[in-house]
PDB file of N, CA and C in Angstrom:
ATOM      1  N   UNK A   1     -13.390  16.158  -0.909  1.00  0.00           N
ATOM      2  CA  UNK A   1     -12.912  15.583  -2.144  1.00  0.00           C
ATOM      3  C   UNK A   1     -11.995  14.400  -1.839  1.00  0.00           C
ATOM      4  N   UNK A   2     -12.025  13.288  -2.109  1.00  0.00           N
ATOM      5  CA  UNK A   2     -11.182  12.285  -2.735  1.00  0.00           C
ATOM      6  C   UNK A   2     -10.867  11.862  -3.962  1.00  0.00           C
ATOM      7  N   UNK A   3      -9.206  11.007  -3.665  1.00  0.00           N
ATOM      8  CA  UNK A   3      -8.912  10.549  -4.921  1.00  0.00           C
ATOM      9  C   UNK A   3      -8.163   9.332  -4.215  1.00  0.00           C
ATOM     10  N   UNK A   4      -8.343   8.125  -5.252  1.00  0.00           N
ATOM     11  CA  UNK A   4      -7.532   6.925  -4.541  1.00  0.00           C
ATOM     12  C   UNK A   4      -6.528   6.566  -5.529  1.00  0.00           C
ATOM     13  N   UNK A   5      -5.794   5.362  -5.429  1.00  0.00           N
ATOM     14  CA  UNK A   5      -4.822   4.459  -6.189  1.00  0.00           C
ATOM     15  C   UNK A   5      -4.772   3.558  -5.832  1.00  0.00           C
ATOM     16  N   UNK A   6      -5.063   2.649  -6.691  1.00  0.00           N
ATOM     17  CA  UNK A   6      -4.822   0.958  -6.564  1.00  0.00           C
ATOM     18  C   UNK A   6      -3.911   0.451  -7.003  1.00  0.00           C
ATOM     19  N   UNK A   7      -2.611  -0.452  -6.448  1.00  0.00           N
ATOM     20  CA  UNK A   7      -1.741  -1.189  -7.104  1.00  0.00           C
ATOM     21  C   UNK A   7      -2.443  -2.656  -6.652  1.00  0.00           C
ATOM     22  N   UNK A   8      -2.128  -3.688  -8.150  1.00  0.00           N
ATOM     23  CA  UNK A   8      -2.746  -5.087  -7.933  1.00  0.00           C
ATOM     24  C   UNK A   8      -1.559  -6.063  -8.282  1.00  0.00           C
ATOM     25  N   UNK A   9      -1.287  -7.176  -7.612  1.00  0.00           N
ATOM     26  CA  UNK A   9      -0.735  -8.072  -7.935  1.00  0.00           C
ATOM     27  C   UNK A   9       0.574  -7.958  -7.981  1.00  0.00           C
ATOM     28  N   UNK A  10       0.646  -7.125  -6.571  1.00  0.00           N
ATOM     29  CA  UNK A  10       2.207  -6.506  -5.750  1.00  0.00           C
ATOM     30  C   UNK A  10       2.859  -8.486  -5.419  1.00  0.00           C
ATOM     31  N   UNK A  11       3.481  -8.499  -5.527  1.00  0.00           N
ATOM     32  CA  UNK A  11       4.335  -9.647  -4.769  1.00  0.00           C
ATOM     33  C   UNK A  11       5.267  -9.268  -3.377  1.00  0.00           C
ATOM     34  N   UNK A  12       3.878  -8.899  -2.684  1.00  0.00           N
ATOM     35  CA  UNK A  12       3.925  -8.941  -0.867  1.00  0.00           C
ATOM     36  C   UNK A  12       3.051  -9.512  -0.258  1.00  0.00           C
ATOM     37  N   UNK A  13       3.512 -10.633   0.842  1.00  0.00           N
ATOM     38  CA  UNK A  13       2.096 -11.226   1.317  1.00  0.00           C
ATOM     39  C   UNK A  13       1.370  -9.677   2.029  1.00  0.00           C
ATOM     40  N   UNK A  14       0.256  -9.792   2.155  1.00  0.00           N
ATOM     41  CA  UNK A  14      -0.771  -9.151   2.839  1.00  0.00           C
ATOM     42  C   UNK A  14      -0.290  -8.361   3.903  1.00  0.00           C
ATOM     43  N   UNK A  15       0.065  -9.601   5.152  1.00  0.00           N
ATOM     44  CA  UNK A  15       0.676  -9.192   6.331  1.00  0.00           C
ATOM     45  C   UNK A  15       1.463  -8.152   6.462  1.00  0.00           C
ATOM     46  N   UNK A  16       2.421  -8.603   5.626  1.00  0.00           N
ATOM     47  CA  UNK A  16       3.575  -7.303   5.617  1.00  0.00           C
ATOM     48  C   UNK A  16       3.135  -5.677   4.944  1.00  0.00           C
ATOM     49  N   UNK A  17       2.616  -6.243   3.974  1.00  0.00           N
ATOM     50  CA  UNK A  17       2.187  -4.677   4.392  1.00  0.00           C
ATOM     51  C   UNK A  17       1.246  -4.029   4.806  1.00  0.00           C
ATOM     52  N   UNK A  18       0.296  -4.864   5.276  1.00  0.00           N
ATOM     53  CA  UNK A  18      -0.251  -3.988   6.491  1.00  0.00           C
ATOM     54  C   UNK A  18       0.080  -3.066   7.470  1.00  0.00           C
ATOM     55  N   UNK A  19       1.375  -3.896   8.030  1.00  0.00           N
ATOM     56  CA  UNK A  19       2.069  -3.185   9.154  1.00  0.00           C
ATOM     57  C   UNK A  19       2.722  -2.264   8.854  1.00  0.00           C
ATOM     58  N   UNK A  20       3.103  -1.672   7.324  1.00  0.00           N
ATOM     59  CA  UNK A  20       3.230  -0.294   7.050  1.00  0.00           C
ATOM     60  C   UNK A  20       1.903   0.549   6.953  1.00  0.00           C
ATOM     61  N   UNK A  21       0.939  -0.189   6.138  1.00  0.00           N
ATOM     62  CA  UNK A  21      -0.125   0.856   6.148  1.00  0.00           C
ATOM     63  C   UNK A  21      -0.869   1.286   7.841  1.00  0.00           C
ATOM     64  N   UNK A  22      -0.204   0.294   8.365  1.00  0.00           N
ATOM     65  CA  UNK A  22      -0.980   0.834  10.032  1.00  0.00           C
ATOM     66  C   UNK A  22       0.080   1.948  10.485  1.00  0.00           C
ATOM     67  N   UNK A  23       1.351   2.161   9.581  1.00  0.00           N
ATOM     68  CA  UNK A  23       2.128   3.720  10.509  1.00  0.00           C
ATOM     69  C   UNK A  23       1.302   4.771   9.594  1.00  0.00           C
ATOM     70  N   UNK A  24       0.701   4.802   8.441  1.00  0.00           N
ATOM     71  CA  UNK A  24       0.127   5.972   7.536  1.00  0.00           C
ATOM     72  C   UNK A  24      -1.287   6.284   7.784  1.00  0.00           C
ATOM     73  N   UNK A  25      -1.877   5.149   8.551  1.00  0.00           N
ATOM     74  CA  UNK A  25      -3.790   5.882   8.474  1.00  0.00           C
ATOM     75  C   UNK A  25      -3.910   6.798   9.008  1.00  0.00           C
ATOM     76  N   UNK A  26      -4.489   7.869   8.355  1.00  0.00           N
ATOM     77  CA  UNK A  26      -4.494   8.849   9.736  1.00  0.00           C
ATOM     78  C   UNK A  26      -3.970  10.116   9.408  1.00  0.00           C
ATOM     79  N   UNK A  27      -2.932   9.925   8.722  1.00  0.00           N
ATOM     80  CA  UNK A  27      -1.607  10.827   8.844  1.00  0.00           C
ATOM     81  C   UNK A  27      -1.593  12.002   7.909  1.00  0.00           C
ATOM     82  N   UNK A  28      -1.764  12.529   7.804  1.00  0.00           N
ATOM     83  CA  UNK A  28      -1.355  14.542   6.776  1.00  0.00           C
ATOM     84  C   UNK A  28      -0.382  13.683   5.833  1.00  0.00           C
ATOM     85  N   UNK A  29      -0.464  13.780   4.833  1.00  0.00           N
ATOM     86  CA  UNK A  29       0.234  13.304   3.255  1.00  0.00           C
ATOM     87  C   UNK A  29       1.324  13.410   3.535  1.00  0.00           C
ATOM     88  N   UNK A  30       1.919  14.694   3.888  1.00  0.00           N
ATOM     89  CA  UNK A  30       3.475  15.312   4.252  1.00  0.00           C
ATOM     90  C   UNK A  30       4.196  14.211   5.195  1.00  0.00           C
ATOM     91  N   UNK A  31       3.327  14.047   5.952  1.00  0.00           N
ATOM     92  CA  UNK A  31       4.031  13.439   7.284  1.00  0.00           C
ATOM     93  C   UNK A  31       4.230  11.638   7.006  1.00  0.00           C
ATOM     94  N   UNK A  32       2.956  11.340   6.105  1.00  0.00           N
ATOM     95  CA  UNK A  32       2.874   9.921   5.961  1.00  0.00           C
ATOM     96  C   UNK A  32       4.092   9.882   5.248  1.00  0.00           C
ATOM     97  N   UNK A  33       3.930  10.640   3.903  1.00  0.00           N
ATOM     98  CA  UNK A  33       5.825  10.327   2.881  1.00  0.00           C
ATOM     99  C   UNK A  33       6.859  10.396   3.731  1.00  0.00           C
ATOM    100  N   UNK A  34       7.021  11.454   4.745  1.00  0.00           N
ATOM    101  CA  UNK A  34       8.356  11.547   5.839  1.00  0.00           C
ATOM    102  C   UNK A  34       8.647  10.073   5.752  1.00  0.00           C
ATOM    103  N   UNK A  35       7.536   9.412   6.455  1.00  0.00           N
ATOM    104  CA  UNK A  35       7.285   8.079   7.418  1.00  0.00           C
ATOM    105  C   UNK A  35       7.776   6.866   6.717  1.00  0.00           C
ATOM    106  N   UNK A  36       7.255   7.262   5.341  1.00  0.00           N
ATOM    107  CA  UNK A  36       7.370   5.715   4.529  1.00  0.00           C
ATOM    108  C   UNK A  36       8.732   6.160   3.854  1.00  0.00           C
ATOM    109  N   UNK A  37       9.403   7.439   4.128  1.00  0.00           N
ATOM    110  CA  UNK A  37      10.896   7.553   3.377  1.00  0.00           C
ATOM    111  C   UNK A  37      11.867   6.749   3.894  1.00  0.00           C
ATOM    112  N   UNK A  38      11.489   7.008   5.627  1.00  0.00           N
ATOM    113  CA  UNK A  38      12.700   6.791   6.404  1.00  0.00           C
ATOM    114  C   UNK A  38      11.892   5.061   7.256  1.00  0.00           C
ATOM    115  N   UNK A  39      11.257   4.163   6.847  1.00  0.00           N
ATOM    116  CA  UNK A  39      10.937   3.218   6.902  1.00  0.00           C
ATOM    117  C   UNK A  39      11.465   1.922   6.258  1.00  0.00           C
ATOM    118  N   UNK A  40      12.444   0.977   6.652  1.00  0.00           N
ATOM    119  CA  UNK A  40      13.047   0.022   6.181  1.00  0.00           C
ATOM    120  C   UNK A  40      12.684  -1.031   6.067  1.00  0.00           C
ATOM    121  N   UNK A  41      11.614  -1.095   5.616  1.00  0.00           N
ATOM    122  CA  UNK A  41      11.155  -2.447   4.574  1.00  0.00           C
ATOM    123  C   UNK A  41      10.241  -2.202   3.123  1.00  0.00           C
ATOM    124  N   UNK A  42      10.415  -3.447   2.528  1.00  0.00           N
ATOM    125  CA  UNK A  42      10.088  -3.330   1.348  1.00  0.00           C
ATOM    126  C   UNK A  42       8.599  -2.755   0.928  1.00  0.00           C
ATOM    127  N   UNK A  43       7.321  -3.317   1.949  1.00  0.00           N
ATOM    128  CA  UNK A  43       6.533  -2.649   1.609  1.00  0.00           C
ATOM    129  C   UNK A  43       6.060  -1.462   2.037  1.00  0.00           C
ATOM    130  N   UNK A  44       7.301  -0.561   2.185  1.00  0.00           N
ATOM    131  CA  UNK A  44       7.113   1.170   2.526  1.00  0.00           C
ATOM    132  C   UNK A  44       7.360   1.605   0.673  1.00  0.00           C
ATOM    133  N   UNK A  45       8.138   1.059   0.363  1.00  0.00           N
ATOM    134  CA  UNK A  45       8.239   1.434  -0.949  1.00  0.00           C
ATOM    135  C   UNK A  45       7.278   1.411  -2.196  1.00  0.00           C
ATOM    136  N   UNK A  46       6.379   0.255  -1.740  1.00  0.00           N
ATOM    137  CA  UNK A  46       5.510  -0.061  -2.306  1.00  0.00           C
ATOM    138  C   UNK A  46       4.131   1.099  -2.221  1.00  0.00           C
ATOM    139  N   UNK A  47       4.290   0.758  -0.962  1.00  0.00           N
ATOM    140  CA  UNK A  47       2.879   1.836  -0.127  1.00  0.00           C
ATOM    141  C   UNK A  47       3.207   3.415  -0.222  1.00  0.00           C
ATOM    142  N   UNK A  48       4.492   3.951  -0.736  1.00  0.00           N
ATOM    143  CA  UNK A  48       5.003   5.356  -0.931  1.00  0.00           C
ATOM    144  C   UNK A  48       4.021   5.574  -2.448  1.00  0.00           C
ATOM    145  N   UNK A  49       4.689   4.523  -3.815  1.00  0.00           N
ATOM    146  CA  UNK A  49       4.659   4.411  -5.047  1.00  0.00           C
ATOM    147  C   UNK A  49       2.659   4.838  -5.198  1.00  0.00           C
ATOM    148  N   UNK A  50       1.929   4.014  -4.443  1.00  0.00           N
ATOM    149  CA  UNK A  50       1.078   4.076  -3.754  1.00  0.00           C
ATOM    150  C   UNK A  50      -0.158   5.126  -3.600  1.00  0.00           C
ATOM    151  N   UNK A  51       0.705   5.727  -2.635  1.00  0.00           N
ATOM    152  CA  UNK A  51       0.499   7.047  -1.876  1.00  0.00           C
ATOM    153  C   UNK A  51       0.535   7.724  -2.932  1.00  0.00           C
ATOM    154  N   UNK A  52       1.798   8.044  -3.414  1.00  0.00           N
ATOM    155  CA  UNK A  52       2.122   9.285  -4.765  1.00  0.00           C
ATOM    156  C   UNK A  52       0.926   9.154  -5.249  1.00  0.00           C
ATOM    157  N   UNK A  53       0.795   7.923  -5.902  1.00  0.00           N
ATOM    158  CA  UNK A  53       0.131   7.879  -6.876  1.00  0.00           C
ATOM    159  C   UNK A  53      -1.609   8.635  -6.616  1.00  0.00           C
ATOM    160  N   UNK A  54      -1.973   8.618  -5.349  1.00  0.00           N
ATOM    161  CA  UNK A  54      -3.480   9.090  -4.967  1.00  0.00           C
ATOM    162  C   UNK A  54      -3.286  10.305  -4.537  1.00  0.00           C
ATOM    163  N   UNK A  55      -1.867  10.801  -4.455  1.00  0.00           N
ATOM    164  CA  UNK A  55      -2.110  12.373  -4.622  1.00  0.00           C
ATOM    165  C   UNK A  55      -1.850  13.254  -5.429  1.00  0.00           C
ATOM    166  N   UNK A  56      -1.186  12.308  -6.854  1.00  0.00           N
ATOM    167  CA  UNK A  56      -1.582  13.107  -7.893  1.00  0.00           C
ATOM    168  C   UNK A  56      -2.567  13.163  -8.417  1.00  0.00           C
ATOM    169  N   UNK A  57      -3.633  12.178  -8.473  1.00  0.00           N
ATOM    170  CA  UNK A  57      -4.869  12.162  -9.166  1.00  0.00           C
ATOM    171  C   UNK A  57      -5.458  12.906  -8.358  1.00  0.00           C
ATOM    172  N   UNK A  58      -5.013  13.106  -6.470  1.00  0.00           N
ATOM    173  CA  UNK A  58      -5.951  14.356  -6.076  1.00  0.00           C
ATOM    174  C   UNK A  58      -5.598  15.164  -6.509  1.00  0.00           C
ATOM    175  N   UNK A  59      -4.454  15.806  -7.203  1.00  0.00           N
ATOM    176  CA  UNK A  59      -4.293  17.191  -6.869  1.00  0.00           C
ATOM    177  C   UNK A  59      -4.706  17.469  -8.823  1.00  0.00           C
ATOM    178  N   UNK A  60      -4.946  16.419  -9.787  1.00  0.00           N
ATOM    179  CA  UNK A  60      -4.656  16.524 -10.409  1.00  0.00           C
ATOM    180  C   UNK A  60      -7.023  16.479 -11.087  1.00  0.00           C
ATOM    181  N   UNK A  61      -7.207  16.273 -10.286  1.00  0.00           N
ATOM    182  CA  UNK A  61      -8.427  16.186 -10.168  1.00  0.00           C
ATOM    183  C   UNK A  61      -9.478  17.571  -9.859  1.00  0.00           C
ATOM    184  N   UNK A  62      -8.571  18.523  -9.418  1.00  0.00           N
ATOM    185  CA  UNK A  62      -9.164  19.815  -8.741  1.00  0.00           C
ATOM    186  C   UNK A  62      -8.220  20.717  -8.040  1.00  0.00           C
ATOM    187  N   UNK A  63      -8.821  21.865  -7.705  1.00  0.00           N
ATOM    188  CA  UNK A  63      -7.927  22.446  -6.922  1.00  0.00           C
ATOM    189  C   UNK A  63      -8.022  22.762  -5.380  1.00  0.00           C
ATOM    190  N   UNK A  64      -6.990  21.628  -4.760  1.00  0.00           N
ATOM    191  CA  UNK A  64      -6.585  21.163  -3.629  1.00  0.00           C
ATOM    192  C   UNK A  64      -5.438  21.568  -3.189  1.00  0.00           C
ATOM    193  N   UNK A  65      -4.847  21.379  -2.013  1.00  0.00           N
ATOM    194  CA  UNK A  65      -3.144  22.136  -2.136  1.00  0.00           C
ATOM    195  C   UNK A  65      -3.136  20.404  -1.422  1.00  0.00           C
ATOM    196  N   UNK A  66      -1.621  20.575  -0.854  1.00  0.00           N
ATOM    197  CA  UNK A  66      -1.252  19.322  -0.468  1.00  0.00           C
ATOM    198  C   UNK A  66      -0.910  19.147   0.621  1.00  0.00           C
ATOM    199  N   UNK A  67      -1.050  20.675   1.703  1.00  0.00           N
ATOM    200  CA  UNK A  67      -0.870  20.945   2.667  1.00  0.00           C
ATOM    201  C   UNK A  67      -2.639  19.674   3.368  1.00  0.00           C
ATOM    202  N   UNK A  68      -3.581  20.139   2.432  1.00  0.00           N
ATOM    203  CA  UNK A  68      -4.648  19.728   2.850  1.00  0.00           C
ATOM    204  C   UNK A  68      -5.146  18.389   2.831  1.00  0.00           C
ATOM    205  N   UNK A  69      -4.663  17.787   2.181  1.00  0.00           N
ATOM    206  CA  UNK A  69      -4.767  16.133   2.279  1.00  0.00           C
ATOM    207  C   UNK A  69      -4.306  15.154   3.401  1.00  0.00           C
ATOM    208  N   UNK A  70      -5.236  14.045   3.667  1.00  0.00           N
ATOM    209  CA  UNK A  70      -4.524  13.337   4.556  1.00  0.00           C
ATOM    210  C   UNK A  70      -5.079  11.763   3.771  1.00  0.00           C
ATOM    211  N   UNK A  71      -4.979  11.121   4.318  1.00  0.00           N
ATOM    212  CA  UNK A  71      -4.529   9.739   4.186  1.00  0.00           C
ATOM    213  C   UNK A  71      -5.911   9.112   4.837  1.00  0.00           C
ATOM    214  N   UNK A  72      -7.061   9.341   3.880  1.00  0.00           N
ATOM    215  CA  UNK A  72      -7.945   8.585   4.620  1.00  0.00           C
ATOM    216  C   UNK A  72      -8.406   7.194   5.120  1.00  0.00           C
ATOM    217  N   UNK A  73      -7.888   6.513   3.957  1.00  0.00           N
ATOM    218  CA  UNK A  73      -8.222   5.185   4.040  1.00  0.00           C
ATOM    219  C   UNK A  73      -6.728   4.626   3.507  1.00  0.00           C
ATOM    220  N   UNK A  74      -6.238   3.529   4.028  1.00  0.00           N
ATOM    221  CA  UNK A  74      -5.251   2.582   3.463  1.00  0.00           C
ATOM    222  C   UNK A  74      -5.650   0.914   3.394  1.00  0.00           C
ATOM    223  N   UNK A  75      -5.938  -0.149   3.125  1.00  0.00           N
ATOM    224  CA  UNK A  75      -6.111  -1.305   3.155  1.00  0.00           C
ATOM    225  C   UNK A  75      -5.333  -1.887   2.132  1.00  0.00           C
ATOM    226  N   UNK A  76      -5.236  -2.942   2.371  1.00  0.00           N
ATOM    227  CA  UNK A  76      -4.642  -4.318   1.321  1.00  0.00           C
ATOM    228  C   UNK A  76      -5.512  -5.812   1.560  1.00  0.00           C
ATOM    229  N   UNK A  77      -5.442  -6.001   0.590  1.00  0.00           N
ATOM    230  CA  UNK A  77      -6.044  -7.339   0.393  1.00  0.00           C
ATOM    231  C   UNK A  77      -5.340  -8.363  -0.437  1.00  0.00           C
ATOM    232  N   UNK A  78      -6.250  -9.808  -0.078  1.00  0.00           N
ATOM    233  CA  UNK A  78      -4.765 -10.552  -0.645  1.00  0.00           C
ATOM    234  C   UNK A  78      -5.293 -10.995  -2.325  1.00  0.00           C
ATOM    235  N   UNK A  79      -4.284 -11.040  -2.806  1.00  0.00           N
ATOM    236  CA  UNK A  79      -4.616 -11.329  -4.545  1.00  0.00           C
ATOM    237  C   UNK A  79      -4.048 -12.543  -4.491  1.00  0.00           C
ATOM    238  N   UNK A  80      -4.222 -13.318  -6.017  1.00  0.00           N
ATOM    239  CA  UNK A  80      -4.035 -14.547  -5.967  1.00  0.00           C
ATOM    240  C   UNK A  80      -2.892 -15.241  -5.361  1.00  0.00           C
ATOM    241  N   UNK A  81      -2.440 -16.640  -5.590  1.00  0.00           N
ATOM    242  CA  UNK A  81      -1.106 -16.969  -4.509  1.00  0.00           C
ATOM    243  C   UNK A  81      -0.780 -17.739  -5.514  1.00  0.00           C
ATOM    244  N   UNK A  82       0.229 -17.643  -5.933  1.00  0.00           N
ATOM    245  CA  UNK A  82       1.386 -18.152  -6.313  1.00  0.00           C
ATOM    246  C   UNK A  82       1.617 -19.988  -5.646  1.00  0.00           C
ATOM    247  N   UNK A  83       1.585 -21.196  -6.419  1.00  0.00           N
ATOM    248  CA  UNK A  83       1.658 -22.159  -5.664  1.00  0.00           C
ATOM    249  C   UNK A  83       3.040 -22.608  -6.342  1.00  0.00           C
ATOM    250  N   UNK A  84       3.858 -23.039  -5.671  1.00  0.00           N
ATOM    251  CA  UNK A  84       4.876 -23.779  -6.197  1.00  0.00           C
ATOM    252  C   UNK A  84       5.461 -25.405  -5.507  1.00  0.00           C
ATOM    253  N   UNK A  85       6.253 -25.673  -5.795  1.00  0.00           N
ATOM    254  CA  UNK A  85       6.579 -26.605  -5.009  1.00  0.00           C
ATOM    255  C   UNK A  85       8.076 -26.601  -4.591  1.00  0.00           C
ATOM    256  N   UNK A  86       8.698 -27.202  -3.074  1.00  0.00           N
ATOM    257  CA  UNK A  86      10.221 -27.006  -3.108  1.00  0.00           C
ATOM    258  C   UNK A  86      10.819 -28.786  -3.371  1.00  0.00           C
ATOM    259  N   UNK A  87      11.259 -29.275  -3.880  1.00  0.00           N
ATOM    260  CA  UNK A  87      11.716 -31.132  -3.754  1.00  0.00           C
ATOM    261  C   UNK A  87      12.170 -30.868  -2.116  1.00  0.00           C
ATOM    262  N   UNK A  88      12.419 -31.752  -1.306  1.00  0.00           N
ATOM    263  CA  UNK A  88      12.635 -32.264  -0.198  1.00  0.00           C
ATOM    264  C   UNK A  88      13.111 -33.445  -0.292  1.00  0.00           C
ATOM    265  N   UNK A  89      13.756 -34.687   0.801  1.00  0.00           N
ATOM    266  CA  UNK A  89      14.252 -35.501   1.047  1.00  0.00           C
ATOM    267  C   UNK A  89      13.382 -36.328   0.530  1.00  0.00           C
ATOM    268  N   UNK A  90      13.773 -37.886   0.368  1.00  0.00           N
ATOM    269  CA  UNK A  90      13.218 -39.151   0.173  1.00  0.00           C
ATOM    270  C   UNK A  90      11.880 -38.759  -0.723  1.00  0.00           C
ATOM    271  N   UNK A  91      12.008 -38.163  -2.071  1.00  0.00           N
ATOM    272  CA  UNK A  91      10.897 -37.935  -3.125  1.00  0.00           C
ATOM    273  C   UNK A  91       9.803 -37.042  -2.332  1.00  0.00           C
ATOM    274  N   UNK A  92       9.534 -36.724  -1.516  1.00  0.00           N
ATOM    275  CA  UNK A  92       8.584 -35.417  -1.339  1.00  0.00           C
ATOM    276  C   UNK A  92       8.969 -34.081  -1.509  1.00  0.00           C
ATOM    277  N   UNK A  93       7.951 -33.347  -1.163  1.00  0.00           N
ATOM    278  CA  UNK A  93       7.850 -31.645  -1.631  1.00  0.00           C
ATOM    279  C   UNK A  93       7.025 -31.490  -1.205  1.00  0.00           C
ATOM    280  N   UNK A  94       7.228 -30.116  -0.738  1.00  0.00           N
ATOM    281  CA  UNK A  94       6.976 -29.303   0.423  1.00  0.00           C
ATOM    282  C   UNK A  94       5.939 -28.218  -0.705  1.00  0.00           C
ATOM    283  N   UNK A  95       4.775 -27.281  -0.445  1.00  0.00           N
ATOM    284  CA  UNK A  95       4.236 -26.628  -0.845  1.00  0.00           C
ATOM    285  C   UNK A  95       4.642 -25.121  -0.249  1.00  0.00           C
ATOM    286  N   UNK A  96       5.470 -24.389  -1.662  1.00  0.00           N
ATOM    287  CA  UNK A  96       5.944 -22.585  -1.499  1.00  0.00           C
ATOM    288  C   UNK A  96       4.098 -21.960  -1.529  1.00  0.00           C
ATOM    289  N   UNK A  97       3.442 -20.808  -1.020  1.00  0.00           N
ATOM    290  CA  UNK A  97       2.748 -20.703  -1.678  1.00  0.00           C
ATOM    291  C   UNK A  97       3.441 -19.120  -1.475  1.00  0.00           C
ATOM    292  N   UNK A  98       3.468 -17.910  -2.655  1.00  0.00           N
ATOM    293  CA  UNK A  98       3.860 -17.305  -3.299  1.00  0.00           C
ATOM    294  C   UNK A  98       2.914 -16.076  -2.924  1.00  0.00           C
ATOM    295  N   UNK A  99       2.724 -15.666  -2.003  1.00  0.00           N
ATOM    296  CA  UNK A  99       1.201 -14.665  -1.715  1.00  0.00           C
ATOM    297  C   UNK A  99       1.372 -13.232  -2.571  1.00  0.00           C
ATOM    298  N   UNK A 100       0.224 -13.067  -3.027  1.00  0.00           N
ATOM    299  CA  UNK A 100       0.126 -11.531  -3.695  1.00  0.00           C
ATOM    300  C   UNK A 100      -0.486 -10.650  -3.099  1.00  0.00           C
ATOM    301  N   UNK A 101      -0.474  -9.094  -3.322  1.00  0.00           N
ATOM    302  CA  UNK A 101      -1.492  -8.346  -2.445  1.00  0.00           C
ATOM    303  C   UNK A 101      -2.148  -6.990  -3.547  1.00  0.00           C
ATOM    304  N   UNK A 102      -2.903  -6.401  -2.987  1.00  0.00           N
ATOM    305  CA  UNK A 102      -3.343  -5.352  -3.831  1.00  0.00           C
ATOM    306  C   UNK A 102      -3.734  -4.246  -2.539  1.00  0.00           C
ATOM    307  N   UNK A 103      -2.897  -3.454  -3.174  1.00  0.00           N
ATOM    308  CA  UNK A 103      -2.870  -2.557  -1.825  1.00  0.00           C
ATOM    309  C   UNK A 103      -3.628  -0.578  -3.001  1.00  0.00           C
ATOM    310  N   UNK A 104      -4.715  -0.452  -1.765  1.00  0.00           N
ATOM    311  CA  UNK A 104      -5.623   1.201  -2.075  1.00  0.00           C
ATOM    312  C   UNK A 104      -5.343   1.764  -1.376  1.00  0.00           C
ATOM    313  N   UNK A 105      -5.418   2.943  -1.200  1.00  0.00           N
ATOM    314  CA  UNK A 105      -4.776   4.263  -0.314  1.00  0.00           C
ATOM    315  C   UNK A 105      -5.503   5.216  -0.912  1.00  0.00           C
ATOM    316  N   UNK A 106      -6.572   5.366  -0.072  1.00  0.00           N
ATOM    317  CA  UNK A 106      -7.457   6.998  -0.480  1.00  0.00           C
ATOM    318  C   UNK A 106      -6.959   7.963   0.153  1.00  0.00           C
ATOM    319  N   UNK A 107      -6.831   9.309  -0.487  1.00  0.00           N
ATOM    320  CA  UNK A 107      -6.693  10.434   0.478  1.00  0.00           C
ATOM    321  C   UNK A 107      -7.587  11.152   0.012  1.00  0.00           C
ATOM    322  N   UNK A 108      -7.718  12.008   0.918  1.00  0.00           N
ATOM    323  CA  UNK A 108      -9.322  13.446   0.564  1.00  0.00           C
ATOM    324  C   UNK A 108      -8.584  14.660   1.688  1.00  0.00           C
ATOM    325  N   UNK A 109      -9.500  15.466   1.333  1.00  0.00           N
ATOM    326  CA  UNK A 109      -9.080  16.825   2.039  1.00  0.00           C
ATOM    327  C   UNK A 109      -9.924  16.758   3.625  1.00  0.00           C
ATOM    328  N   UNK A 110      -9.234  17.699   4.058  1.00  0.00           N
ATOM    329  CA  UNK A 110      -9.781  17.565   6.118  1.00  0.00           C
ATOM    330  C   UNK A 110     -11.334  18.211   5.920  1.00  0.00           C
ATOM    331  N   UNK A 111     -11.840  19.075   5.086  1.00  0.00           N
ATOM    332  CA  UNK A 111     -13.358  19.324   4.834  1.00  0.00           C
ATOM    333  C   UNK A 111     -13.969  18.407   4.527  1.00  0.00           C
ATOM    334  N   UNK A 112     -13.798  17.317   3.972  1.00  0.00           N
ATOM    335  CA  UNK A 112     -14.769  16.331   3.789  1.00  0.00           C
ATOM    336  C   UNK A 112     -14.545  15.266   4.939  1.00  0.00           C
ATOM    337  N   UNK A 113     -14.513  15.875   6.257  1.00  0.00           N
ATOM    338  CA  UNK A 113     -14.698  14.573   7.277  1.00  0.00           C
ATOM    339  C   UNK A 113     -15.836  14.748   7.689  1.00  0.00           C
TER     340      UNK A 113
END
């Protein structure tokens, strides 16, 4: 059994949170939340909100315990970008671009591997 959650049009570039979702693939539900509790950057918070969110629709979907879930899939991708501009010296400007992301997080139970 799986269940996922999609958040879209997070204001995190891509990059960054990848490198949280690369401490959670893999990981028993229990252990991934430990991970992203005691993790100090912004997109652990994001990727927690995330997480929750695909294991209530698992658990809320059937009857699963939560001992049994793990963290099957995590990815992000990048959503639109934000373009702005900053003024600079002698009449130019410099291009902000503003990156967005949309970050999924499936979890399923250890019987369906």
């Amino acid at each position: 059994m799986e269940a996922r959650a999609i958040q879209r049009f997070v204001r995190i570039t891509p990059r960054k949170c990848n490198q949280v979702l690369g401490l959670i693939r893999g990981q028993a539900v229990e252990q991934a939340q430990t991970t992203l509790q005691f993790t100090p950057k912004l997109g652990a918070r994001i990727v927690q909100k995330v997480l929750k969110s695909a294991v209530a629709n698992a658990l809320h979907e059937g009857k699963v315990r939560l001992e049994d879930l793990y963290v099957k899939q995590a990815v992000v991708g990048a959503g639109p970008t934000l373009k702005r501009w900053l003024p600079r010296a002698q009449g130019r400007a410099t291009p902000l671009l503003k990156r967005t992301s949309h970050v999924s997080v499936i979890v399923a139970t250890k019987e369906s591997l």
